[in-house]
PDB file of N, CA and C in Angstrom:
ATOM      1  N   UNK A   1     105.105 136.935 -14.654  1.00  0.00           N
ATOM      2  CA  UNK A   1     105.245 136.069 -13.511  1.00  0.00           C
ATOM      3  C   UNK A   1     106.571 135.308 -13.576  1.00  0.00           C
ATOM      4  N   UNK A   2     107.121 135.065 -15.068  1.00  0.00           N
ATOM      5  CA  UNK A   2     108.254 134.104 -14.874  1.00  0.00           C
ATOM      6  C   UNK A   2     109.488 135.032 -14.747  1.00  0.00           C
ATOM      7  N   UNK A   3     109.886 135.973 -14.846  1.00  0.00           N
ATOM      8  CA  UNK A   3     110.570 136.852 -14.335  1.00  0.00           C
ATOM      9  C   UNK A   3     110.463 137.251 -12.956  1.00  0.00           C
ATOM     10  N   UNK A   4     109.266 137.607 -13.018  1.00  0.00           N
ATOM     11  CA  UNK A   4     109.506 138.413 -11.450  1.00  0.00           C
ATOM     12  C   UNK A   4     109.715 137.066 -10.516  1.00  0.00           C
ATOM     13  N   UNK A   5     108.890 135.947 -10.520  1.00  0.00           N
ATOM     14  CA  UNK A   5     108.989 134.969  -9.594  1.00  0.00           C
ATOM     15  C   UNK A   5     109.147 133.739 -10.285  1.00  0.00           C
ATOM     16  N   UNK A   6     110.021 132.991 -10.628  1.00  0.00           N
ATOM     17  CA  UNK A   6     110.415 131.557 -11.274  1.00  0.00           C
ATOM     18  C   UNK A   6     109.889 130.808 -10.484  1.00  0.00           C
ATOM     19  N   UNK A   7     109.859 130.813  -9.314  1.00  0.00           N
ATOM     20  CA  UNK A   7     109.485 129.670  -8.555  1.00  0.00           C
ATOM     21  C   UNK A   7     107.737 129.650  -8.276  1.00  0.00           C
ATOM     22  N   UNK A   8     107.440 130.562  -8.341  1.00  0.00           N
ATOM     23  CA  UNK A   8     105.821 130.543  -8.650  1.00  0.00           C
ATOM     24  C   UNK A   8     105.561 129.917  -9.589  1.00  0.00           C
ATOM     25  N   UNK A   9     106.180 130.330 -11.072  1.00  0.00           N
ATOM     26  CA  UNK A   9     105.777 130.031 -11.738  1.00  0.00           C
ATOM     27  C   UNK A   9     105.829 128.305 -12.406  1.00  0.00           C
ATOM     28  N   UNK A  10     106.655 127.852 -11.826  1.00  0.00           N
ATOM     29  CA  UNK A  10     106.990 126.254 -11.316  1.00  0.00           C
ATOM     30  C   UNK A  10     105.776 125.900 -10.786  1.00  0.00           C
ATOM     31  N   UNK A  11     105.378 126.310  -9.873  1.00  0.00           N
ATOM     32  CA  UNK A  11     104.392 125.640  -9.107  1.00  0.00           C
ATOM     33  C   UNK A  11     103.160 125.797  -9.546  1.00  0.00           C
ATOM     34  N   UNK A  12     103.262 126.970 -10.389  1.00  0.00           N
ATOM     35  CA  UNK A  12     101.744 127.098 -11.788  1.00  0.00           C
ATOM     36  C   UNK A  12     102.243 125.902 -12.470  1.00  0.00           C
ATOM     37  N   UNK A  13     102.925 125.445 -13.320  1.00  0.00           N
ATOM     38  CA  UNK A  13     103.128 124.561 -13.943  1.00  0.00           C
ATOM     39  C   UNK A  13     102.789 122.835 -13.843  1.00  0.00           C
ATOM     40  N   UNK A  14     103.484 122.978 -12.157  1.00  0.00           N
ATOM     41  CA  UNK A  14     103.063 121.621 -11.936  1.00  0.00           C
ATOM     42  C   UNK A  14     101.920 121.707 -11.776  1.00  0.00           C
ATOM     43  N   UNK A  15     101.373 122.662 -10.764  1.00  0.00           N
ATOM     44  CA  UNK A  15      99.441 122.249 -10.584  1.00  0.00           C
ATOM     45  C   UNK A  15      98.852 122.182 -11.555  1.00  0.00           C
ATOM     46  N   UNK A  16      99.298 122.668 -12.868  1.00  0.00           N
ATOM     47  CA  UNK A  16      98.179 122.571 -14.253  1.00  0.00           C
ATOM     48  C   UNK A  16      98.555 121.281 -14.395  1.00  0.00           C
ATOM     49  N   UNK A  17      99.959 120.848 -14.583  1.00  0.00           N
ATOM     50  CA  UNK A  17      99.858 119.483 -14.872  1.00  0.00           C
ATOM     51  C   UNK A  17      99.267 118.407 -13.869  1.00  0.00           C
ATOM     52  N   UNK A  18      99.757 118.582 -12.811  1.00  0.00           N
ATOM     53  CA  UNK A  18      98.297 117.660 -12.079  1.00  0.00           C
ATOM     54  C   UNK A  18      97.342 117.482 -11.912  1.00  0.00           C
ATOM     55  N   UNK A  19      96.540 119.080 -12.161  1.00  0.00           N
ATOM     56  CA  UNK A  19      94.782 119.375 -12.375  1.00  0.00           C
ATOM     57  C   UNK A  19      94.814 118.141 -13.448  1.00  0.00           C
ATOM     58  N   UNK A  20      95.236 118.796 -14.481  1.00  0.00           N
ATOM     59  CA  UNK A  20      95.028 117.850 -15.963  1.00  0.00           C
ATOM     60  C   UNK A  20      94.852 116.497 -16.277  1.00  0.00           C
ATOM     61  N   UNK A  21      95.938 116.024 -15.768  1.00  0.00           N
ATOM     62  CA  UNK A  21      96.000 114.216 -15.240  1.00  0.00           C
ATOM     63  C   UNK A  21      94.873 113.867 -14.310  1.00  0.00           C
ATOM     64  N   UNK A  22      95.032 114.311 -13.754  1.00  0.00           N
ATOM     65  CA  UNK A  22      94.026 114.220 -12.478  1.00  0.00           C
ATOM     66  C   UNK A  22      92.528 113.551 -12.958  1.00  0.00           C
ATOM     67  N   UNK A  23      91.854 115.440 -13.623  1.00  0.00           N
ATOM     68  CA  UNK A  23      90.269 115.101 -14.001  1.00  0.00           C
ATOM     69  C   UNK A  23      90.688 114.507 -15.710  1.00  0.00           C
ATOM     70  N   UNK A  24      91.630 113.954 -16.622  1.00  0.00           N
ATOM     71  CA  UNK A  24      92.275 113.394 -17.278  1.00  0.00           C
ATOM     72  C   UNK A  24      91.465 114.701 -18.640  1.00  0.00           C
ATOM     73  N   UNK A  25      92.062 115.715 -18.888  1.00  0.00           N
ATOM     74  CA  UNK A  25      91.506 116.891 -19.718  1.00  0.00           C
ATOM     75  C   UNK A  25      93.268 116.891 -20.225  1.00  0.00           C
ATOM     76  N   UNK A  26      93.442 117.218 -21.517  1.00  0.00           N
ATOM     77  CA  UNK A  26      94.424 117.401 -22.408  1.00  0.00           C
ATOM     78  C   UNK A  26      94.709 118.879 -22.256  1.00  0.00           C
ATOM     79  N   UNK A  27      96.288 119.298 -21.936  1.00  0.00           N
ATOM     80  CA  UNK A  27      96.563 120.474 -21.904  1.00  0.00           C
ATOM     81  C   UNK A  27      96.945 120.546 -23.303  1.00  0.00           C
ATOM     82  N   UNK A  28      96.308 121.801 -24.258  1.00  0.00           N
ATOM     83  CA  UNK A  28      96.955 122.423 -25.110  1.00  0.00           C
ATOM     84  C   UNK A  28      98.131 122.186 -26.011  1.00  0.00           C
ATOM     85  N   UNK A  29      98.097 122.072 -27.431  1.00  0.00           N
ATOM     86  CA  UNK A  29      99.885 121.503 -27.970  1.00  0.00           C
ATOM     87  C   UNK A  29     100.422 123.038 -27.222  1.00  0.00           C
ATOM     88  N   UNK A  30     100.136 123.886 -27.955  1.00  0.00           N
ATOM     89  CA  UNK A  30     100.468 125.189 -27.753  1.00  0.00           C
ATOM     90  C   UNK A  30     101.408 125.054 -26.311  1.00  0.00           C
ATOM     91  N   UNK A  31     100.443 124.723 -25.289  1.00  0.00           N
ATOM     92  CA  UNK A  31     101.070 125.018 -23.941  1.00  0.00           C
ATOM     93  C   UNK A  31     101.608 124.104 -23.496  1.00  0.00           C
ATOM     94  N   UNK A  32     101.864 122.394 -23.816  1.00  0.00           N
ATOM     95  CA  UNK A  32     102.184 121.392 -23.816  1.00  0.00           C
ATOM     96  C   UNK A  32     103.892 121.152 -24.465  1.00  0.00           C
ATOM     97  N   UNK A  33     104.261 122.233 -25.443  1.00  0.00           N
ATOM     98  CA  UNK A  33     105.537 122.623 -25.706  1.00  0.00           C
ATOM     99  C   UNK A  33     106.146 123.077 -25.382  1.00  0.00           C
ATOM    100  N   UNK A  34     105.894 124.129 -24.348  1.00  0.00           N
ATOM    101  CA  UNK A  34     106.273 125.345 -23.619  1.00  0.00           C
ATOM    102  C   UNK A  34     106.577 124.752 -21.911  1.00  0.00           C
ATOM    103  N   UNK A  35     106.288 122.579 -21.343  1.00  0.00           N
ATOM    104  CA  UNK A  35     106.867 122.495 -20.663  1.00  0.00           C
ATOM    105  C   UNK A  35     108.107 121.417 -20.812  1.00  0.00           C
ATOM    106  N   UNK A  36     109.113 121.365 -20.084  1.00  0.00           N
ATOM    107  CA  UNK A  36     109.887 120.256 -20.285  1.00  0.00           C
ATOM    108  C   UNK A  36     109.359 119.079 -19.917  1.00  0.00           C
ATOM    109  N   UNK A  37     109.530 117.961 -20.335  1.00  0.00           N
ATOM    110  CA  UNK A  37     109.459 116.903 -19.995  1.00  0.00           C
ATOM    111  C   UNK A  37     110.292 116.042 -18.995  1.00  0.00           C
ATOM    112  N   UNK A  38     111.293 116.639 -18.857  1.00  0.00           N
ATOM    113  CA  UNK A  38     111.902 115.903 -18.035  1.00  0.00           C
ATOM    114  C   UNK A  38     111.909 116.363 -16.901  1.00  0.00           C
ATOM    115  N   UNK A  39     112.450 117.527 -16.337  1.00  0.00           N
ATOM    116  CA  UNK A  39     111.958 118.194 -15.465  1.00  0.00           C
ATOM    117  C   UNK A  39     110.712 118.950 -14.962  1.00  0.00           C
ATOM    118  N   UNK A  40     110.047 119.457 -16.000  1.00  0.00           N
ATOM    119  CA  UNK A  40     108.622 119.974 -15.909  1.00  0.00           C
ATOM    120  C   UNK A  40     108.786 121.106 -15.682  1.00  0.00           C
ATOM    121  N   UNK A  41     109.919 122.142 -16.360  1.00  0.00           N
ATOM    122  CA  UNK A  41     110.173 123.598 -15.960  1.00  0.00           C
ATOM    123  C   UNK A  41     109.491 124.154 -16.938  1.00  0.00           C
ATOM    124  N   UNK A  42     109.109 125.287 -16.903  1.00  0.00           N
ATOM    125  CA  UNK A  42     108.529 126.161 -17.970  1.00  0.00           C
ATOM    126  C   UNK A  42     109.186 126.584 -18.969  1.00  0.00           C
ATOM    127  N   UNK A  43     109.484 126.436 -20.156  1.00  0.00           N
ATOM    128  CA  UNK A  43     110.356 126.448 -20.966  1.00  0.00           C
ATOM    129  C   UNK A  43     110.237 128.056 -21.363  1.00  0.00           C
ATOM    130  N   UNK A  44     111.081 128.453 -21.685  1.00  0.00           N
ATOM    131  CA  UNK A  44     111.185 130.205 -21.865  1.00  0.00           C
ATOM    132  C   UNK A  44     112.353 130.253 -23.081  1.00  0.00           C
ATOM    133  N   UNK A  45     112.109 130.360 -24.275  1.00  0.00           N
ATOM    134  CA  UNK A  45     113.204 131.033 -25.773  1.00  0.00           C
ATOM    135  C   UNK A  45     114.199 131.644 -24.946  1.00  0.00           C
ATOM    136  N   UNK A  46     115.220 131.754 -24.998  1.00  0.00           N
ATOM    137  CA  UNK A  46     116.290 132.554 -24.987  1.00  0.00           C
ATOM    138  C   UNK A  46     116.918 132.859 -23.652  1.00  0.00           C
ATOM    139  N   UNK A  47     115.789 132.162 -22.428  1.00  0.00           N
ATOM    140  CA  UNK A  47     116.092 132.366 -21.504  1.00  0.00           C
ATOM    141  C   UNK A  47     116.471 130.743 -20.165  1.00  0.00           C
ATOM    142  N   UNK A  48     115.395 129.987 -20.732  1.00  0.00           N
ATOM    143  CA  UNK A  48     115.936 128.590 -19.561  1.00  0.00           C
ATOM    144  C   UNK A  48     115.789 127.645 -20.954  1.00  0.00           C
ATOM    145  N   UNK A  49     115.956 127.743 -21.824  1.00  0.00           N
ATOM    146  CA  UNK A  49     115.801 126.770 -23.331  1.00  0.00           C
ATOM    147  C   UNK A  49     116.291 127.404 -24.604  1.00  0.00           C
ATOM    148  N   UNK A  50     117.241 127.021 -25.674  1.00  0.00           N
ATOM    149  CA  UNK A  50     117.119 126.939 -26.792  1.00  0.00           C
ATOM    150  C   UNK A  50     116.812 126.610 -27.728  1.00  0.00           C
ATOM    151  N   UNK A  51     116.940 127.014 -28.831  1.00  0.00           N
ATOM    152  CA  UNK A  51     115.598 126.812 -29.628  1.00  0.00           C
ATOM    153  C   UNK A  51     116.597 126.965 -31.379  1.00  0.00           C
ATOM    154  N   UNK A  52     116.851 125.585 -32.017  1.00  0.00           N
ATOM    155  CA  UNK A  52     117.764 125.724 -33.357  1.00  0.00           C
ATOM    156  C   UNK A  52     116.440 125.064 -34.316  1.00  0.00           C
ATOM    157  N   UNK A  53     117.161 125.235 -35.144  1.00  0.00           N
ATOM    158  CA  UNK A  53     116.354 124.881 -36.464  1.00  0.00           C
ATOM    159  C   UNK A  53     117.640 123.913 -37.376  1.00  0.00           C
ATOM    160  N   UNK A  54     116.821 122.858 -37.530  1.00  0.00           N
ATOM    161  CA  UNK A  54     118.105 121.542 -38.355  1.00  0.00           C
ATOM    162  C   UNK A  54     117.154 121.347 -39.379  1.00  0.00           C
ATOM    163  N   UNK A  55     118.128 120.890 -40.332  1.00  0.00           N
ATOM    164  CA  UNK A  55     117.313 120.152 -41.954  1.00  0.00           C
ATOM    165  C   UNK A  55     118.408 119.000 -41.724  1.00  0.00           C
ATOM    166  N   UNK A  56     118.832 118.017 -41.097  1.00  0.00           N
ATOM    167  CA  UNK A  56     119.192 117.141 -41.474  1.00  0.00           C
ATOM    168  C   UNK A  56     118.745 116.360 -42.105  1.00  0.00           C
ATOM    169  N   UNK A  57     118.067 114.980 -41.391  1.00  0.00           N
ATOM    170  CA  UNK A  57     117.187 114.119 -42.314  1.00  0.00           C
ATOM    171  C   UNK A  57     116.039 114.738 -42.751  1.00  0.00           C
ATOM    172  N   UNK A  58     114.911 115.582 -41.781  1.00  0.00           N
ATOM    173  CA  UNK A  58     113.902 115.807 -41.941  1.00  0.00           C
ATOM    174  C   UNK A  58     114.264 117.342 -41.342  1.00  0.00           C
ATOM    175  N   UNK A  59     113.705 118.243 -41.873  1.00  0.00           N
ATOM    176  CA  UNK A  59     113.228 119.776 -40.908  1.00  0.00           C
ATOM    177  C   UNK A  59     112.408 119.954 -39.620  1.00  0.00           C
ATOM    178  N   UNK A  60     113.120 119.875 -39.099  1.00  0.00           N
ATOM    179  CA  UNK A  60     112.671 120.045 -37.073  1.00  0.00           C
ATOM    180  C   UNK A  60     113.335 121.192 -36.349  1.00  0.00           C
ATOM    181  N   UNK A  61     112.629 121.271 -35.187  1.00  0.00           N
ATOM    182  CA  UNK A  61     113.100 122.359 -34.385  1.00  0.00           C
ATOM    183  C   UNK A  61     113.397 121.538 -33.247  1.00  0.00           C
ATOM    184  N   UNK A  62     114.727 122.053 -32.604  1.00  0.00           N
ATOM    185  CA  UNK A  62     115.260 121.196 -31.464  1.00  0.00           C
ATOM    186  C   UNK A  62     115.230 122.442 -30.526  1.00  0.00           C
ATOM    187  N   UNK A  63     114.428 122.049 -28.926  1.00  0.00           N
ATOM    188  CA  UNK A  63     114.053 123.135 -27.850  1.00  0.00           C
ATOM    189  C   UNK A  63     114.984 121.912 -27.446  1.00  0.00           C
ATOM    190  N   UNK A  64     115.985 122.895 -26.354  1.00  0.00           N
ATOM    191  CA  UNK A  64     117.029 122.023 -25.297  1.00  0.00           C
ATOM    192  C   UNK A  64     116.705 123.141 -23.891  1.00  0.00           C
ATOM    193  N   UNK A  65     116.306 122.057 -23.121  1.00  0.00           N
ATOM    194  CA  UNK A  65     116.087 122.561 -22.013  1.00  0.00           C
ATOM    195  C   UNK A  65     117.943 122.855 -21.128  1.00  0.00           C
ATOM    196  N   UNK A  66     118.068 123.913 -20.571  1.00  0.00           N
ATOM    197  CA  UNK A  66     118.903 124.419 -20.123  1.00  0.00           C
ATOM    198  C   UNK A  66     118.941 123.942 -18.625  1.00  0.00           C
ATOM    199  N   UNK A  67     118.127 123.798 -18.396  1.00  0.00           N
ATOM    200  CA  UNK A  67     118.513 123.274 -16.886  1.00  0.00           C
ATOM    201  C   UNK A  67     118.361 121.988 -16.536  1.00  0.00           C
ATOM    202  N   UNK A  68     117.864 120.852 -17.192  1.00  0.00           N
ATOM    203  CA  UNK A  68     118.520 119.572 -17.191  1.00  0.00           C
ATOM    204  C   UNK A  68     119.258 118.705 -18.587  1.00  0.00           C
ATOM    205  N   UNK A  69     118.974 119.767 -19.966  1.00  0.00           N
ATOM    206  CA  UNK A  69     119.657 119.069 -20.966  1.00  0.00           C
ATOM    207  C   UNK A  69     119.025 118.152 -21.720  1.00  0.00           C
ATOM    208  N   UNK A  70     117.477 118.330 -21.640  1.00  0.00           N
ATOM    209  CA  UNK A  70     116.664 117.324 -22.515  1.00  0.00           C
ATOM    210  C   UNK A  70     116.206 118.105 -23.747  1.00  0.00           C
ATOM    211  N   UNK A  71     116.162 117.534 -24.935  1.00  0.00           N
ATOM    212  CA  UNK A  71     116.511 117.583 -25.788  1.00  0.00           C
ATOM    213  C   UNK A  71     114.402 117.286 -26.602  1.00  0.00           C
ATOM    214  N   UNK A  72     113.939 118.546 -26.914  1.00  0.00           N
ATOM    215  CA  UNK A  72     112.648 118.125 -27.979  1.00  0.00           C
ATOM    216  C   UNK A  72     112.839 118.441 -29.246  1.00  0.00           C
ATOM    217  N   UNK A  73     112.265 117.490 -30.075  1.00  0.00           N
ATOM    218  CA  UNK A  73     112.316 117.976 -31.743  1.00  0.00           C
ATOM    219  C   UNK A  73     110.629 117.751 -31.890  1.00  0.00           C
ATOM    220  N   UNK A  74     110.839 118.945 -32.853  1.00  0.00           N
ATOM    221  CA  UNK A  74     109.356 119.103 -33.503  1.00  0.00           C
ATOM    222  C   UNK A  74     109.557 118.950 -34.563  1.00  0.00           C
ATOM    223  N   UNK A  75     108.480 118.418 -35.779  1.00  0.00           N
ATOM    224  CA  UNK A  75     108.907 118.789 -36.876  1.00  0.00           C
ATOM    225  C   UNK A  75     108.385 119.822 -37.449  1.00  0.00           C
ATOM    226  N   UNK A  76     108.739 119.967 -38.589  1.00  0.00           N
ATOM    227  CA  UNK A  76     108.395 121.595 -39.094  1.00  0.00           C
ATOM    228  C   UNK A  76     107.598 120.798 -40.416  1.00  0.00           C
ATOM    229  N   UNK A  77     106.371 121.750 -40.200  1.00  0.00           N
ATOM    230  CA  UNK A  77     105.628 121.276 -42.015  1.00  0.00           C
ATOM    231  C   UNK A  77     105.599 121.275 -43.009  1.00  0.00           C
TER     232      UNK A  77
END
């Protein structure tokens, strides 16, 4: 779906996130990583986000959203 139609798949995105809030039910870490936060785009590896691996202070993974430039760290265990 996110290939053939991006913009569908936007609008899957937001309605899960509004179902969710809504009847107040927790989406998934799993699937909860996979949206941006700032914009609320569907985050995709290699394609609308990158994805590095840092050991600076601590070992994290930094996802940078590509189409507005927000910036997630995870840490790594």
């Amino acid at each position: 779906m996110f290939f053939s139609h991006p913009d569908l798949a936007q609008r899957y995105v937001d309605l899960a996130r509004r179902i969710s809030m809504r009847c107040k039910v927790r989406i998934p870490r799993k699937w909860r990583r996979r949206f941006c936060r700032r914009c609320g785009s569907f985050l995709w590896p290699g394609v609308n986000c990158r994805v590095r691996i840092r050991q600076n202070r601590f070992p994290h993974i930094v996802i940078t959203c590509l189409k507005c430039g927000n910036q997630r760290r995870v840490p790594i265990k």
